[in-house]
N, C-alpha and C. Protein backbone atom coordinates (compact mmCIF):
# COMPACT_ATOMS: atom_id res chain seq x y z
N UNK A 1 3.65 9.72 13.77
CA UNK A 1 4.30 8.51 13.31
C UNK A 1 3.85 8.24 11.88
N UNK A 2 5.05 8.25 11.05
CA UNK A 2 4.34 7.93 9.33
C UNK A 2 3.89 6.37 9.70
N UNK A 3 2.82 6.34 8.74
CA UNK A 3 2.20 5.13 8.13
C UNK A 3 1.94 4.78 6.56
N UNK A 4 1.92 3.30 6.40
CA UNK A 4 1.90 3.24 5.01
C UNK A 4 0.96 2.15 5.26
N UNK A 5 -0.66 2.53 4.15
CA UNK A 5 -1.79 1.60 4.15
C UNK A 5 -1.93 0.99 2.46
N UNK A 6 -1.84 -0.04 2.78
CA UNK A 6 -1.94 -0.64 1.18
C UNK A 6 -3.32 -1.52 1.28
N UNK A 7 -4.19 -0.66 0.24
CA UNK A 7 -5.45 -1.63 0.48
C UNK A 7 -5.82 -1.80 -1.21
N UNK A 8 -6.57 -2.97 -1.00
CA UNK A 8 -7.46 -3.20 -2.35
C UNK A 8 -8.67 -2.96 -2.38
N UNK A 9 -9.22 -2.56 -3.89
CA UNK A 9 -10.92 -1.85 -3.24
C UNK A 9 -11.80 -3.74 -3.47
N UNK A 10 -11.42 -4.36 -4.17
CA UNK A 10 -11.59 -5.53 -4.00
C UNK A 10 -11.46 -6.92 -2.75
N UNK A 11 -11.26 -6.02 -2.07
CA UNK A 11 -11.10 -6.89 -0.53
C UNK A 11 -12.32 -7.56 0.13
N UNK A 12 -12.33 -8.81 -0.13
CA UNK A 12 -14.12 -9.25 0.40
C UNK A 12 -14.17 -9.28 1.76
N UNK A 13 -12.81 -9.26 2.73
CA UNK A 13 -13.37 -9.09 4.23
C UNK A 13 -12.79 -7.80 4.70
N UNK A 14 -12.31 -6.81 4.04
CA UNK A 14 -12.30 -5.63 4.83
C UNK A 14 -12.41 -4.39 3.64
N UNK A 15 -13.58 -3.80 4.13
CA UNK A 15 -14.45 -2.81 3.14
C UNK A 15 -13.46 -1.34 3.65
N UNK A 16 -13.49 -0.67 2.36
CA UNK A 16 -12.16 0.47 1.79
C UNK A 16 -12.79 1.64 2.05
N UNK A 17 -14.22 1.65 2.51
CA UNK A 17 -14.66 3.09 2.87
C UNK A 17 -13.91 3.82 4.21
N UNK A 18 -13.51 2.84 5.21
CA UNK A 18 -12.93 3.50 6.10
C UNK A 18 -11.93 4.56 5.82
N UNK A 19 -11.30 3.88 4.73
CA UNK A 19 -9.87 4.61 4.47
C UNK A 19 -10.00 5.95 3.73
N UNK A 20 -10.90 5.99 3.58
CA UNK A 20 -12.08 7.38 2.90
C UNK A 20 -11.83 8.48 3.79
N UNK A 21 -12.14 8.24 5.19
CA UNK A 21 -12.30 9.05 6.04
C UNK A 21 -11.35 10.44 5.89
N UNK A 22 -11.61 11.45 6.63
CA UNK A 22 -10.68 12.53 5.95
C UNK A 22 -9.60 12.48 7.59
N UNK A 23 -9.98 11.51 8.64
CA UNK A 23 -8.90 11.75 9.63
C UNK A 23 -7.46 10.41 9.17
N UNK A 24 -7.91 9.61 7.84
CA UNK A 24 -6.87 8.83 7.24
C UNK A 24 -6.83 9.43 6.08
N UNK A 25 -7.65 9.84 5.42
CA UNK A 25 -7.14 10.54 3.66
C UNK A 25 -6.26 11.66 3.76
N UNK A 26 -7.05 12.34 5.15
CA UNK A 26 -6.52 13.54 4.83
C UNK A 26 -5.11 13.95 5.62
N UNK A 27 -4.56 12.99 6.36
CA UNK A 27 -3.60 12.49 7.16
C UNK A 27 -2.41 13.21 6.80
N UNK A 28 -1.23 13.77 7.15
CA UNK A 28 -0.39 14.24 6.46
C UNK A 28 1.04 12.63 6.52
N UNK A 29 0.06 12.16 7.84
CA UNK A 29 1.39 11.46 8.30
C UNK A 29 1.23 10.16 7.42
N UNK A 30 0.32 10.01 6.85
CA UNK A 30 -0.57 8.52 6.08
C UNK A 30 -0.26 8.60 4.75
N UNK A 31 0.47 7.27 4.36
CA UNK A 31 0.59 7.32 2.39
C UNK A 31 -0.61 6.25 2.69
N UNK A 32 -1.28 6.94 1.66
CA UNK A 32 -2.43 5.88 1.64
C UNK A 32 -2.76 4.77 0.00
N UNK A 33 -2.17 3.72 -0.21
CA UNK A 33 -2.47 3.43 -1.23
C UNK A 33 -3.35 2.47 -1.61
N UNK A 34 -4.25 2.86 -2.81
CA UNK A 34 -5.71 1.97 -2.67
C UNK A 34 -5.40 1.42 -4.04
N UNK A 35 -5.69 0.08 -4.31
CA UNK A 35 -5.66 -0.44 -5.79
C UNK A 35 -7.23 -1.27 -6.21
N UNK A 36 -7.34 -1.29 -7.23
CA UNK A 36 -8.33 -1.59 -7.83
C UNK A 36 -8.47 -3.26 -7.43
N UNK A 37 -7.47 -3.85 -7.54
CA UNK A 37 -8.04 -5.07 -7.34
C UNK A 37 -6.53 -5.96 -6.69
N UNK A 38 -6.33 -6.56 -6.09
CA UNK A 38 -5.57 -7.43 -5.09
C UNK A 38 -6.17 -8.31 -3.99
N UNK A 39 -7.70 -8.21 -3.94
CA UNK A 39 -8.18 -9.44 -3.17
C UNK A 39 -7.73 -9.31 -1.38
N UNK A 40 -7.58 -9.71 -0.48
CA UNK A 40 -7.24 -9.72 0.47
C UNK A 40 -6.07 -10.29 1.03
N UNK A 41 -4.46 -9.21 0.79
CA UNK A 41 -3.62 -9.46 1.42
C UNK A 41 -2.76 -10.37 -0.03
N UNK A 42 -3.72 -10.04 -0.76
CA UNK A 42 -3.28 -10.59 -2.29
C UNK A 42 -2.40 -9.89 -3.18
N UNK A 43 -1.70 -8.99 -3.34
CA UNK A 43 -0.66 -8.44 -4.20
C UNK A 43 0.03 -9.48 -4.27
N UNK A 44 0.17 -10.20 -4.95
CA UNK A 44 1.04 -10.95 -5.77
C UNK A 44 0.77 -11.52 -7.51
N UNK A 45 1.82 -10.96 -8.14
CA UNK A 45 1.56 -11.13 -9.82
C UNK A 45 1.60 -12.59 -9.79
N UNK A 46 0.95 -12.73 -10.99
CA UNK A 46 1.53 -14.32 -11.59
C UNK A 46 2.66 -14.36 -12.06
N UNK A 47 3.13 -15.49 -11.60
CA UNK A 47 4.23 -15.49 -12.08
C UNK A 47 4.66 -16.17 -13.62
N UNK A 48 4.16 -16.24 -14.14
CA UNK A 48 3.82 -16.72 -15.72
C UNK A 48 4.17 -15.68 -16.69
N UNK A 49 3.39 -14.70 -16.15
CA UNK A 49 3.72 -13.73 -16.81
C UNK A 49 4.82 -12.64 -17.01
N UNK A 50 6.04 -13.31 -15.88
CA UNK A 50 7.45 -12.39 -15.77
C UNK A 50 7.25 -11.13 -15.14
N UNK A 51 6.46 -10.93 -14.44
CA UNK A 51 6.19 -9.42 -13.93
C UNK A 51 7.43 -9.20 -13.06
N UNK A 52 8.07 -8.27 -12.91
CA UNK A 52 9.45 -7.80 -12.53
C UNK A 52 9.31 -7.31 -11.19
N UNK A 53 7.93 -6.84 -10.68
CA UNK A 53 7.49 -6.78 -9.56
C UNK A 53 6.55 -7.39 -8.99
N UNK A 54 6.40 -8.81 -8.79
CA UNK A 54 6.56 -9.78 -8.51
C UNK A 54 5.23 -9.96 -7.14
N UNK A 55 6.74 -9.02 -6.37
CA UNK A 55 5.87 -9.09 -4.69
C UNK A 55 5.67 -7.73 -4.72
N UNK A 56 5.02 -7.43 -5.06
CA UNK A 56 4.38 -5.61 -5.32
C UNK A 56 4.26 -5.32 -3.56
N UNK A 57 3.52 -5.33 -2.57
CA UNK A 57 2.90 -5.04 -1.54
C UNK A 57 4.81 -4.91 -0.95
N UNK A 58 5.36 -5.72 -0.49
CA UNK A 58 6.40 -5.95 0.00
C UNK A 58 7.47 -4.94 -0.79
N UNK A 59 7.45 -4.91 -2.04
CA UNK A 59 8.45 -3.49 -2.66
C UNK A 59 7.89 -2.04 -2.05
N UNK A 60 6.43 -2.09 -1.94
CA UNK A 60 5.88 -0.66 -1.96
C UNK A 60 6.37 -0.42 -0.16
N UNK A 61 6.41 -1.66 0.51
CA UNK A 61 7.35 -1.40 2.13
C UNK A 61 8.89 -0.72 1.78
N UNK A 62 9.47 -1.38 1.21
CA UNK A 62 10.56 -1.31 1.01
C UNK A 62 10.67 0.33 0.93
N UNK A 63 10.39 0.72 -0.18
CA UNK A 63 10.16 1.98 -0.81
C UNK A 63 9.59 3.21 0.23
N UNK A 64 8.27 2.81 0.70
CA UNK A 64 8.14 3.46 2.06
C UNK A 64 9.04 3.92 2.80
N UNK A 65 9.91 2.97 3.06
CA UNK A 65 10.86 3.06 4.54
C UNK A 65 11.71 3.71 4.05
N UNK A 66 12.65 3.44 2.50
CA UNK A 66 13.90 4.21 1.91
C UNK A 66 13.44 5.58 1.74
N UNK A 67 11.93 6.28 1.59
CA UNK A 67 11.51 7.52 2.35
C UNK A 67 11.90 8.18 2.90
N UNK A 68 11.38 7.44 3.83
CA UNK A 68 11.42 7.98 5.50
C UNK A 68 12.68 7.68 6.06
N UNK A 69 13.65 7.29 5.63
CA UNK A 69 15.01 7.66 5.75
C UNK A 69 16.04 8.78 5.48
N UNK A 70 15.58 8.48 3.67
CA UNK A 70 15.84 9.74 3.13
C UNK A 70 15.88 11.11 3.93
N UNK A 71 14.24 11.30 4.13
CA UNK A 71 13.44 12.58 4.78
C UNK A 71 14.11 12.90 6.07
N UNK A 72 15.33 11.95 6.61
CA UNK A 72 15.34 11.91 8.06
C UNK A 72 16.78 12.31 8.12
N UNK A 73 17.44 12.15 7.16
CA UNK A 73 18.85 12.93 6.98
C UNK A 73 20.07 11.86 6.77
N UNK A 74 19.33 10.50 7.02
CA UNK A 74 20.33 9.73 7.07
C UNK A 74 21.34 8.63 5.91
């Protein structure tokens, strides 16, 4: 079953070493994406600044899934 993990290495209640592991890194079925900083469950730009991707976490779903569609023939 594909999976898509979006983590921040900045997360103060859930620590990013797990995702280290080589039975999730090395996963074929796992996109694993780690960012430097988003806080917990936090991907969201300011909006002040016009960022065009806005709701980042929620596009990178989007994108995921139009994937795994793709890949699926449909």
């Amino acid at each position: 079953m594909p999976a898509l993990i979006l983590h921040a290495e900045d997360d103060p209640i859930i620590p990013g070493r797990q995702f280290r592991d080589a039975s999730i890194a090395g996963n074929p079925h796992v996109l694993l994406v780690v960012t430097p900083r988003g806080g917990h469950v936090g991907f969201v730009a300011d909006e002040a600044r016009g960022d065009a991707d806005r709701r980042w976490a929620e596009n990178r779903v989007v994108e995921f899934f139009g994937r795994l569609e793709q890949s699926s023939g449909r």
